[in-house]
Protein backbone atom coordinates (compact mmCIF):
# COMPACT_ATOMS: atom_id res chain seq x y z
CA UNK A 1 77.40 69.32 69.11
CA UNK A 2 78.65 67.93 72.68
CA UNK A 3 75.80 69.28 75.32
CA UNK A 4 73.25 67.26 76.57
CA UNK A 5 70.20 68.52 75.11
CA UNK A 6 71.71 67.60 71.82
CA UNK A 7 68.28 66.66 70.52
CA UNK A 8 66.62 69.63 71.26
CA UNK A 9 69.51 71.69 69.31
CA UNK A 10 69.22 69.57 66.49
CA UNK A 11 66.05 70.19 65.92
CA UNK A 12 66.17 73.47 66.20
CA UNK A 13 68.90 73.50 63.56
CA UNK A 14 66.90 71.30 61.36
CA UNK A 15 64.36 73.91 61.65
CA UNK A 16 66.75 76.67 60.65
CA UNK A 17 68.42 74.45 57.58
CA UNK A 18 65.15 74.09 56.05
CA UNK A 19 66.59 74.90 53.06
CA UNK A 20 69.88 72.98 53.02
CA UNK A 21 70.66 69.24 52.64
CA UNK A 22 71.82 67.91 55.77
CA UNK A 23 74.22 65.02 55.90
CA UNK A 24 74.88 64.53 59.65
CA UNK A 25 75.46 65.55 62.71
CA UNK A 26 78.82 65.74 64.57
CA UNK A 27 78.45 65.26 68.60
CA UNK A 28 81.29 64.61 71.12
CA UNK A 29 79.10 62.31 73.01
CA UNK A 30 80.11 58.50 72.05
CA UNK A 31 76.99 56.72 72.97
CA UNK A 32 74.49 59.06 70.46
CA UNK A 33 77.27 57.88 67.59
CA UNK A 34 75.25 55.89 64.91
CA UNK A 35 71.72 56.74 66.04
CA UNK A 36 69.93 59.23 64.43
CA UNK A 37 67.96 62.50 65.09
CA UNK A 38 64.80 62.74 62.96
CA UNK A 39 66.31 60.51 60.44
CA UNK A 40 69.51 62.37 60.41
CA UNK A 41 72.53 59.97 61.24
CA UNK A 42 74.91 61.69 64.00
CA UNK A 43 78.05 60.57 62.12
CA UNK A 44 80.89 60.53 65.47
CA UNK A 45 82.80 63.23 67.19
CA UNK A 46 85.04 65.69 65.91
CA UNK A 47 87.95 63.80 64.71
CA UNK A 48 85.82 62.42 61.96
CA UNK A 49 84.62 65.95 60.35
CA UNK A 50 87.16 66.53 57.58
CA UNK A 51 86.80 62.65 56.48
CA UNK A 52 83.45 63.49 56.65
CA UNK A 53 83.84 66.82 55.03
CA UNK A 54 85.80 64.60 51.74
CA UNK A 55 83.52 62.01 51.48
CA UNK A 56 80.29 63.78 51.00
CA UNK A 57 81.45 67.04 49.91
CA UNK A 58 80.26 69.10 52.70
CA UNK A 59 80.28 73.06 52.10
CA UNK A 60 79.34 74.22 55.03
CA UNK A 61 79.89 73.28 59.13
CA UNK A 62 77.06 74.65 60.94
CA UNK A 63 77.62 74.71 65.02
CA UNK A 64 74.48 74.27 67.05
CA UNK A 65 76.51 74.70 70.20
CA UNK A 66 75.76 77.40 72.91
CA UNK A 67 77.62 80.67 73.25
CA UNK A 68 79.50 78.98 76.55
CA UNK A 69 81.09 76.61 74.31
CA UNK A 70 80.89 78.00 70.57
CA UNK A 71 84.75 79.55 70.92
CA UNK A 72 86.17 76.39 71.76
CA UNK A 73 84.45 74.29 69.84
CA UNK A 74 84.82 76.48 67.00
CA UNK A 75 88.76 76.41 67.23
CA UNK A 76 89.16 72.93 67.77
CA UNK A 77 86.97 72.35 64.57
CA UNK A 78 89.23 74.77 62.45
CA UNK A 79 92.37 73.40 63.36
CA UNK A 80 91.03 69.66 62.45
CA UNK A 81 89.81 70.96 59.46
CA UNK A 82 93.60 73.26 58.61
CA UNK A 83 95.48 70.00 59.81
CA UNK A 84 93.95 68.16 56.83
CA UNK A 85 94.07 70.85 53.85
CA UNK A 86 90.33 71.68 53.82
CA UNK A 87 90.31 75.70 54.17
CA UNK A 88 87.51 76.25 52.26
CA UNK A 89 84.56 75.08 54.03
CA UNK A 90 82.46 77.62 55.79
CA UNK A 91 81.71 77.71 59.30
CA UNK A 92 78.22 78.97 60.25
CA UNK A 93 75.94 79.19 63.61
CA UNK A 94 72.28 78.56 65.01
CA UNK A 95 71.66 81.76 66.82
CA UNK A 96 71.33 80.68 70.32
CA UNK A 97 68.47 81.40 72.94
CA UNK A 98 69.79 85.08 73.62
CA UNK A 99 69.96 86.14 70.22
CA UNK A 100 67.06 84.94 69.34
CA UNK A 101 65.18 86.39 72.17
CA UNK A 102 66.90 89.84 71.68
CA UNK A 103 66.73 89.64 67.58
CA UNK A 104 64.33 91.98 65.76
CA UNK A 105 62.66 89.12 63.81
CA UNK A 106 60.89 86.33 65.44
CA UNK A 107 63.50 83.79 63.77
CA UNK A 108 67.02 84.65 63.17
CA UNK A 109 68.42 83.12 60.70
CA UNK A 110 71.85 81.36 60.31
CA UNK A 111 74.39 83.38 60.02
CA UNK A 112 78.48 83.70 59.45
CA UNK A 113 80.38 83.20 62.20
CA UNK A 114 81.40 86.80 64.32
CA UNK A 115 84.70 87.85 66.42
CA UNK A 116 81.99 87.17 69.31
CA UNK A 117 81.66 83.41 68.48
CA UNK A 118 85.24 83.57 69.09
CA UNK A 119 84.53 84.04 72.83
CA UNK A 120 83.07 81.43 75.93
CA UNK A 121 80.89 83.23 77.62
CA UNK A 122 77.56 82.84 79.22
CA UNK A 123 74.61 84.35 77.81
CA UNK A 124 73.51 87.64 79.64
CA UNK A 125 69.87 87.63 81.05
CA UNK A 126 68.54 90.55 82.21
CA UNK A 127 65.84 91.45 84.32
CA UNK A 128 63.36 93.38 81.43
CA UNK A 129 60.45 93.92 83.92
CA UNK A 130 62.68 95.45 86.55
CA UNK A 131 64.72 97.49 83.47
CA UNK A 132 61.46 98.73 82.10
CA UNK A 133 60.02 99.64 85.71
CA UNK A 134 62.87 102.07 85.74
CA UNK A 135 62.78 103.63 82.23
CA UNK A 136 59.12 103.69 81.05
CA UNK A 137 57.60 107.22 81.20
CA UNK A 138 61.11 108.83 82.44
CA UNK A 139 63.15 111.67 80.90
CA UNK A 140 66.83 110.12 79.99
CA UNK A 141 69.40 111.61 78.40
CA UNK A 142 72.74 109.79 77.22
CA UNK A 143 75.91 111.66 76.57
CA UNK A 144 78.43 110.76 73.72
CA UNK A 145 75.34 109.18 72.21
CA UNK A 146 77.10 108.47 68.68
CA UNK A 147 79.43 106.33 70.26
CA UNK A 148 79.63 102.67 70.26
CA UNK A 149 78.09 102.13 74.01
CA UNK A 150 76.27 105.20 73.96
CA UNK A 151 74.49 104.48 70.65
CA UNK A 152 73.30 100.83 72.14
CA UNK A 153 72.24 103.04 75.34
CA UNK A 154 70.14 104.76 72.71
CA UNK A 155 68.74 101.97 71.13
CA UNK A 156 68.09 99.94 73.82
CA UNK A 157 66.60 102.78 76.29
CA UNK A 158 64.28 103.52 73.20
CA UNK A 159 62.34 100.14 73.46
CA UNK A 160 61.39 100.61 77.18
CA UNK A 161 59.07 103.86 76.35
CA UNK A 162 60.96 106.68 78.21
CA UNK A 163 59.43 110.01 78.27
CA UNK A 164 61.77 111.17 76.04
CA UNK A 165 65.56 110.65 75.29
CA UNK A 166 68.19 113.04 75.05
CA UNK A 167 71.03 112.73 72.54
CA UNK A 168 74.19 114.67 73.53
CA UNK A 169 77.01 114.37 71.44
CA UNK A 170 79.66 116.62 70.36
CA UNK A 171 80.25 114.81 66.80
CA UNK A 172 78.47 116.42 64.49
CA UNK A 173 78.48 113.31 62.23
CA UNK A 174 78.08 110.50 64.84
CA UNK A 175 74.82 112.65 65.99
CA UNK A 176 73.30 112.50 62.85
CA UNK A 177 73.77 108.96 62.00
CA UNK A 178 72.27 107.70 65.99
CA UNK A 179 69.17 110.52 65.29
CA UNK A 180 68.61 108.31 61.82
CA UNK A 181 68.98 105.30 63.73
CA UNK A 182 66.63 105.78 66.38
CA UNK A 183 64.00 107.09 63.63
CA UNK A 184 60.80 105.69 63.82
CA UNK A 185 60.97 104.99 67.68
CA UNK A 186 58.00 105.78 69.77
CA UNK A 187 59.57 107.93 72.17
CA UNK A 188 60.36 111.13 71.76
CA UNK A 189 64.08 112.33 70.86
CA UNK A 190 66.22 115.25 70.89
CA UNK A 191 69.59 115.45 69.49
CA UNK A 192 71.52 117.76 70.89
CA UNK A 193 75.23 118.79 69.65
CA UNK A 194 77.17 120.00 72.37
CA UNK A 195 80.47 119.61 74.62
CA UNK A 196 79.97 118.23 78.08
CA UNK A 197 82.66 120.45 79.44
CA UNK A 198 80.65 123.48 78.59
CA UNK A 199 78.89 124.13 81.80
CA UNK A 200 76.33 127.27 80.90
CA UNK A 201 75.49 124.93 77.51
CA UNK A 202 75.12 121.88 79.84
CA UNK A 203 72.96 123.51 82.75
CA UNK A 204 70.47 124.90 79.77
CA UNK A 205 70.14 121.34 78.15
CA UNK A 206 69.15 120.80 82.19
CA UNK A 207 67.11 123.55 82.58
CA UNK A 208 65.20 122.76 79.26
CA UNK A 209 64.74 118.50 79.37
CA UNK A 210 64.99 118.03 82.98
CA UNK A 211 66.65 114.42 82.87
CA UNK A 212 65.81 112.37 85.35
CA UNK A 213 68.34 109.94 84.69
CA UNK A 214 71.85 110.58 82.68
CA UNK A 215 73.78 107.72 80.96
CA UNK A 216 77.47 109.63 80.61
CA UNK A 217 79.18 107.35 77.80
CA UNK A 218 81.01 110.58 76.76
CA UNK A 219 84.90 109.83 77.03
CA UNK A 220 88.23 109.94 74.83
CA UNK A 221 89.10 106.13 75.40
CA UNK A 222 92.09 105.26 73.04
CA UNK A 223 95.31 104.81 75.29
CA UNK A 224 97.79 105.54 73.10
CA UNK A 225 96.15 108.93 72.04
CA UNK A 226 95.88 110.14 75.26
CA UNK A 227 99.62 109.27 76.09
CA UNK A 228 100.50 111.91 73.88
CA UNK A 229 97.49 114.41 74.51
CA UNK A 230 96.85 114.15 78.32
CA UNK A 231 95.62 117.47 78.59
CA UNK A 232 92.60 116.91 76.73
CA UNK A 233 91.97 113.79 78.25
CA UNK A 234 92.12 115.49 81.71
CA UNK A 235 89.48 118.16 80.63
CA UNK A 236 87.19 115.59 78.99
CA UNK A 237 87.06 112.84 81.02
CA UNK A 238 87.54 114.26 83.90
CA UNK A 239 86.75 117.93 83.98
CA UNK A 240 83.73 117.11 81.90
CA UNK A 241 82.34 114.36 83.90
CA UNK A 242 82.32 116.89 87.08
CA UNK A 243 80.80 119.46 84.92
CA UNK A 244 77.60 117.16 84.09
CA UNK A 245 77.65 115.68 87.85
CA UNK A 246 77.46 119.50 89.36
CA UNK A 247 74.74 120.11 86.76
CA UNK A 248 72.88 117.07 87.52
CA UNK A 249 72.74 117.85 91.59
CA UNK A 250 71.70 121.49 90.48
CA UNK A 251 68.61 120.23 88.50
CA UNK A 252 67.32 117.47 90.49
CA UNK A 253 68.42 114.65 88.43
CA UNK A 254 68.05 111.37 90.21
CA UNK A 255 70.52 108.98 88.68
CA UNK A 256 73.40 109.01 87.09
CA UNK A 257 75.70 106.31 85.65
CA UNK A 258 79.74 106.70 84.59
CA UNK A 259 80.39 104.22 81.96
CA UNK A 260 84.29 103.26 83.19
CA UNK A 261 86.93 100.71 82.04
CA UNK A 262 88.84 98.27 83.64
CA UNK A 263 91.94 100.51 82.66
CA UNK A 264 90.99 102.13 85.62
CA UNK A 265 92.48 99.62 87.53
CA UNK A 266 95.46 99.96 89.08
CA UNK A 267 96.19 102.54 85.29
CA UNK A 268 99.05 103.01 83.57
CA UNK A 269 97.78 105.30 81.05
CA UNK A 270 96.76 108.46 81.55
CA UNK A 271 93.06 107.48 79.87
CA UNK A 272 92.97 105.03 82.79
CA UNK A 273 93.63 107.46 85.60
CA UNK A 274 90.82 109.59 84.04
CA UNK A 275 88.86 107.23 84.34
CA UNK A 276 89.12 106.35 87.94
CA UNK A 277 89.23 109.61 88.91
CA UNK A 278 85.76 109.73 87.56
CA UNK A 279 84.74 106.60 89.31
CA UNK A 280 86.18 108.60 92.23
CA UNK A 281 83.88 111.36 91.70
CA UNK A 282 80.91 109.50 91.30
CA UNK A 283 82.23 107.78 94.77
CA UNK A 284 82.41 111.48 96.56
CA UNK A 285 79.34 112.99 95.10
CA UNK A 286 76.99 110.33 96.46
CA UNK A 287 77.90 110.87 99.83
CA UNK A 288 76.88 114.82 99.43
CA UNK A 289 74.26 114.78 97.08
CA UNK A 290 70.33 113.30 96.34
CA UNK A 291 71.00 112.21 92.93
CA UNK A 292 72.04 108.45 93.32
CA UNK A 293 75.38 108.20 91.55
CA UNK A 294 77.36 105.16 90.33
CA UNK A 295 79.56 103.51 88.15
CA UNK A 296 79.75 100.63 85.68
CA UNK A 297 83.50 99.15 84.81
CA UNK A 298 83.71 96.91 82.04
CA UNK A 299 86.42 95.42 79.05
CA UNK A 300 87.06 95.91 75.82
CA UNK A 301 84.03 95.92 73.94
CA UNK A 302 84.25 93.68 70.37
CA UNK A 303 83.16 96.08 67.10
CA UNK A 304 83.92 99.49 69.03
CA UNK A 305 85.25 102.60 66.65
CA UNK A 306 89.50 101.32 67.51
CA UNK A 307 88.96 97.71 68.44
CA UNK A 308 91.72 95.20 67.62
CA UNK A 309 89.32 93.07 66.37
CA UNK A 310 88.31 95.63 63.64
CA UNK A 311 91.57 96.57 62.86
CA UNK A 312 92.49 92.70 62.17
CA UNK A 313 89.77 91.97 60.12
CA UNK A 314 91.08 94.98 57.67
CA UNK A 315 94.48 94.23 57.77
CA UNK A 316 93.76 90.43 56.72
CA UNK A 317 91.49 91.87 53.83
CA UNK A 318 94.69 93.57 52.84
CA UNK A 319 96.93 90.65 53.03
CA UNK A 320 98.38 91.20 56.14
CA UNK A 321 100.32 90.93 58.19
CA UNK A 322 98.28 91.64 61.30
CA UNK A 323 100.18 93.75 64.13
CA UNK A 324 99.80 92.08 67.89
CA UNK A 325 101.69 93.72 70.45
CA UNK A 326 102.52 90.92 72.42
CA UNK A 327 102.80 87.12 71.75
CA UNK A 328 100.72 86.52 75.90
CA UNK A 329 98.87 90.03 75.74
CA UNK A 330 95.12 89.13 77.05
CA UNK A 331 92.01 91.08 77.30
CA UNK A 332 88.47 90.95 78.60
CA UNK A 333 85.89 91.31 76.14
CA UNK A 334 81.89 91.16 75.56
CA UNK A 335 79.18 92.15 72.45
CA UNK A 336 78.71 95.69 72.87
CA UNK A 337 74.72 94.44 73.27
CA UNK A 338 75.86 92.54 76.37
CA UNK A 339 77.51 94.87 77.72
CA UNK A 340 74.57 97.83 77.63
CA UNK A 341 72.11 94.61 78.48
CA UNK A 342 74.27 94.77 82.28
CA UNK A 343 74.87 98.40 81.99
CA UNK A 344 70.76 98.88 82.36
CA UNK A 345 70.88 95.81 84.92
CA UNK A 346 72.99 97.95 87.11
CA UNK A 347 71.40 100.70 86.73
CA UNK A 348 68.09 99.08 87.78
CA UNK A 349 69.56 97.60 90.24
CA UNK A 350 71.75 100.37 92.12
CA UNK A 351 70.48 102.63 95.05
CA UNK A 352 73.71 104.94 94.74
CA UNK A 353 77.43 104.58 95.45
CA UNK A 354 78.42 101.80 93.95
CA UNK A 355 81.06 100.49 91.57
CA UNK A 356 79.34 97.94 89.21
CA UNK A 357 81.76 95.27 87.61
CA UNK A 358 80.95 93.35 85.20
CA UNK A 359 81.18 89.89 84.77
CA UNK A 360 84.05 89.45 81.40
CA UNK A 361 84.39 85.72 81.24
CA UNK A 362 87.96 84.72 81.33
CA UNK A 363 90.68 86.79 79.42
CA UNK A 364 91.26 86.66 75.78
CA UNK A 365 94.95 85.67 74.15
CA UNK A 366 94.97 88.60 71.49
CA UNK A 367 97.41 86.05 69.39
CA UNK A 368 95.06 83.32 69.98
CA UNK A 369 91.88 85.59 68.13
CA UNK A 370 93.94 86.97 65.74
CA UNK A 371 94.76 83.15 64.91
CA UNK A 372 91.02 81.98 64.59
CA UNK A 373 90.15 85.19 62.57
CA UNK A 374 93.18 84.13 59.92
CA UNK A 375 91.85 80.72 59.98
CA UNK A 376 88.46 81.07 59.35
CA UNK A 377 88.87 83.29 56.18
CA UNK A 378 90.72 80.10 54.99
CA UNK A 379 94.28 81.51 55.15
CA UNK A 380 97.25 79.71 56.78
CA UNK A 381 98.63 82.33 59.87
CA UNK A 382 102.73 82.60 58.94
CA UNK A 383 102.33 81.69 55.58
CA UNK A 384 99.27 83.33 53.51
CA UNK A 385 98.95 86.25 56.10
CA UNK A 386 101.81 87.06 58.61
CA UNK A 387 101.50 88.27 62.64
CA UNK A 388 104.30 90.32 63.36
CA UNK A 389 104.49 91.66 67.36
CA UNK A 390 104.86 95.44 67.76
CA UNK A 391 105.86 95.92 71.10
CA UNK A 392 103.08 97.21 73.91
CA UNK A 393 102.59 100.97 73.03
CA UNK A 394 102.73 103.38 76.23
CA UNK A 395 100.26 102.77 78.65
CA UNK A 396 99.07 99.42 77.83
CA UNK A 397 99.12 96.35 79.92
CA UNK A 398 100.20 92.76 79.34
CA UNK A 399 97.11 91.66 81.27
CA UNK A 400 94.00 94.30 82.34
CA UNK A 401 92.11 93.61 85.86
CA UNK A 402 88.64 94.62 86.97
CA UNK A 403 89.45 94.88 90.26
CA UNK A 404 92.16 95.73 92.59
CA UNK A 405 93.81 93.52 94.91
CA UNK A 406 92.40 96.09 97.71
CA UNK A 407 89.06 96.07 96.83
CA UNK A 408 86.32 93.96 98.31
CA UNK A 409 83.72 92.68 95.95
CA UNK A 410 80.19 92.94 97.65
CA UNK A 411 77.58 89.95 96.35
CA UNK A 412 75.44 90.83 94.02
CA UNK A 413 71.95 88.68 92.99
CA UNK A 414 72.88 88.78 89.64
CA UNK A 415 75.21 86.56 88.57
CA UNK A 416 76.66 88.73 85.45
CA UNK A 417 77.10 91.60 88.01
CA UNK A 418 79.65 92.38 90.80
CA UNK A 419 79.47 95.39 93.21
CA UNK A 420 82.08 97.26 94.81
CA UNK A 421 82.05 100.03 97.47
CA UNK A 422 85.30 99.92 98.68
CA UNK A 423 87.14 102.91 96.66
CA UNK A 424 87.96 105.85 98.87
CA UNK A 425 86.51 108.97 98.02
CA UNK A 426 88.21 111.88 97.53
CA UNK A 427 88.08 114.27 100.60
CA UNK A 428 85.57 117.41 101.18
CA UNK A 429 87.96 119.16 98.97
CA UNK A 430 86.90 117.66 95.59
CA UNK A 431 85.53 121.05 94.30
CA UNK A 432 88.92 122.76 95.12
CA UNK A 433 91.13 119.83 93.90
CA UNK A 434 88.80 120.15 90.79
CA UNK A 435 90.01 123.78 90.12
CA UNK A 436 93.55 123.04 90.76
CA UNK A 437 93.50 120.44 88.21
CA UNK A 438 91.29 123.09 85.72
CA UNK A 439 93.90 125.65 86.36
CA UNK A 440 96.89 123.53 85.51
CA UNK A 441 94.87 121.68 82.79
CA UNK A 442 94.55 125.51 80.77
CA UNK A 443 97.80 126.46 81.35
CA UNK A 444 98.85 122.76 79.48
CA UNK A 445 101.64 122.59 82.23
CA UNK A 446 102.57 118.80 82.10
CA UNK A 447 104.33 117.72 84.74
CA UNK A 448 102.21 119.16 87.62
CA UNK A 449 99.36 118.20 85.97
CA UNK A 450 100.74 114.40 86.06
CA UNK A 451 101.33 114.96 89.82
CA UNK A 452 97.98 116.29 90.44
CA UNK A 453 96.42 113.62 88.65
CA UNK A 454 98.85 110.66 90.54
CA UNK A 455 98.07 112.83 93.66
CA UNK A 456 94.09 112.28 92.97
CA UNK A 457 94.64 108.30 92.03
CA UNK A 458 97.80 106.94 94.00
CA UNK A 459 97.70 103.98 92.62
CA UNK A 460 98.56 105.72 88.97
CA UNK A 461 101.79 104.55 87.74
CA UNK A 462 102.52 106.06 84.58
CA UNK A 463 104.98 104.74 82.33
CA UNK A 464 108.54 106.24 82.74
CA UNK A 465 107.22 108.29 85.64
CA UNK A 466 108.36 107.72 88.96
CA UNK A 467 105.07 106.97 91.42
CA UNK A 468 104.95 109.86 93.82
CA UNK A 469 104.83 107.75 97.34
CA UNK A 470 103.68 110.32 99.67
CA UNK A 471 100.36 112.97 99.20
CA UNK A 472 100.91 116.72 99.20
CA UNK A 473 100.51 118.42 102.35
């Protein structure tokens, strides 16, 4: 433990271990080094943990420290303990202040350590009152509810008492799994199967819940997949997001958030000039329309259906090896929770136009969480479970951004949130650039529909594809 209200932790770990012998405390802080907490000796700092660990036959580590400091306290710990043989010991953690005020039970328990406690980053706070003054007693509906963010939506709308909650999602599976989910939930809910880019099926599902505020989490997000199926991509995220839009000024709905990516920025995959075309929609609608539309950007978002962080936790259960695509490849990441926590922040917050960012910490070395997730299973990385480097697949980045160079970021009085309003919207001739792009996006014609989409968001460089430098006439 190394912060200054070391006291106060330790007794709320004491608390916690009621049911576990205690032999010490660890603390980075020389002068608390042979006092005692509650009759609990605090033993020295951090070299002295695997001695520690021999001597008294300590099975388990448990780290009191906050989430700002758990990653990096949990890696040095694991390579002290690694350095001297001791692989076995487990490493647990004292839920912090956020967890405990967001947990289900009044007192969460101690748990294994997650991919998240792999991360420094501050806890999230949001503004409940102000959240709840903007949900309670409305109609929302959320589309690809069955997804990872779209499924949190869904959860956490549910606990602010909307009027009722729509559930669009075009997996028939996913749909029944969020309905079961949210069972038991005081508000009412309708699942709804259907495709986004059906516009008579969407402007019924309008006509019949009247949403007054749509969540639109509804995207094919995999970069690699959409490399190789653009067209779809195009129709989906793109197509589909001005399908709901249109149907949302036709039926009076008064806000509407685009979840986005920070593949939008500056993209190099064809998934991330869908996106920003979206964000570019969203831009262009609200300056024509009532309904208050915005956008939220965010990272990579640990646990999702694809994450890297999923995929390495299988492929050490196998035995390795674990594929990274690049020994300095970094990402932004945040708990899926977190990030829905800010997505309803900015959505409370927002009075139409902007481009929310949110706050991602500092970038994550993929090689350096692969590492810790090797290590803490006990296994030695290069010798009981090999990394091998794959190469970046098309479209990805060595390094993602959640803003451009070009844009200005506007202050924002949350401290988790940024706010942008810089993008350019596209001209008065969005509905007819829409068609063009619908036209070529039937006829599967490839190549113009690249150059439409480049033409649409100039600053889309896809790979192997020369950049077109000047707009169409």
């Amino acid at each position: 433990m190394g912060d200054e209200d070391l006291a106060d932790h330790a007794m709320h770990a004491l608390r916690q271990m009621k049911h576990r012998r205690v032999v010490g405390f660890i603390s980075d802080q020389p002068h608390l080094w042979g006092h005692r907490i509650n009759n609990v000796p605090v033993l020295g700092g951090p070299q002295v943990l695997p001695s520690v660990i021999q001597k008294l036959s300590v099975s388990e580590v448990i780290l009191t420290v906050p989430p700002t400091r758990r990653g990096a306290v949990l890696g040095e710990l694991i390579t002290l303990c690694r350095r001297d043989g001791l692989p076995q010991v487990a490493f647990r953690v004292v839920p912090g202040l956020h967890e405990v005020l967001s947990a289900a039970v009044p007192e969460p328990e101690i748990r294994r350590v997650e991919p998240a406690d792999l991360l420094n980053r501050q806890e999230v706070r949001m503004d409940q009152i102000l959240v709840r003054s903007k949900i309670q007693g409305c109609r929302m509906l959320v589309t690809g509810a069955g997804g990872t963010i779209g499924g949190e939506l869904c959860r956490q709308i549910a606990m602010y008492e909307p009027a009722s909650l729509v559930l669009v999602e075009n997996n028939a599976t996913n749909l029944f799994y969020i309905e079961r989910k949210l069972t038991g939930v005081k508000t009412p809910v309708v699942p709804l199967l259907a495709d986004i880019r059906d516009s008579a099926l969407v402007n019924g599902i309008f006509r019949r819940h009247r949403p007054q505020v749509i969540f639109h989490a509804a995207a094919h997000k995999h970069v690699a997949q959409l490399e190789t199926n653009i067209t779809e991509g195009i129709k989906n995220n793109i197509l589909g997001t001005y399908t709901l839009a249109r149907a949302a000024e036709a039926h009076g709905v008064e806000k509407f958030v685009l979840i986005s990516t920070d593949k939008a920025v500056e993209p190099t995959s064809a998934m991330g000039a869908t996106k920003r075309a979206a964000e570019r929609i969203m831009q262009t609608l609200s300056t024509q329309s009532s309904c208050q539309f915005l956008s939220v950007r965010f990272g990579n978002v640990l646990g999702s259906s694809g994450s890297v962080v999923k995929l390495f936790k299988e492929q050490i259960e196998r035995g390795g090896p674990v594929t990274v695509t690049h020994p300095e490849v970094t990402r932004y990441f945040m708990t899926v929770q977190e990030a829905v926590e800010l997505i309803l922040e900015a959505f409370a917050r927002a009075g139409g136009g902007e481009t929310f960012i949110l706050r991602m910490g500092s970038p994550i070395r993929i090689l350096d969480m692969a590492t810790k997730l090797i290590l803490l299973k006990g296994l030695e990385p290069g010798r009981d479970i090999a990394i091998e480097f794959t190469g970046l697949k098309a479209g990805e980045k060595l390094h993602e951004k959640l803003t451009e160079d070009s844009e200005m970021v506007i202050p924002c009085d949350h401290r988790h949130l940024m706010v942008l309003r810089s993008q350019p919207p596209i001209p008065e001739t969005l509905h007819e650039e829409i068609e063009q792009l619908r036209r070529l996006a039937f006829e599967n014609d490839e190549p113009p529909l690249i150059a439409k989409l480049q033409e649409m968001v100039p600053t889309y460089q896809p790979a192997g594809r020369p950049m077109l430098t000047e707009q169409p006439a």
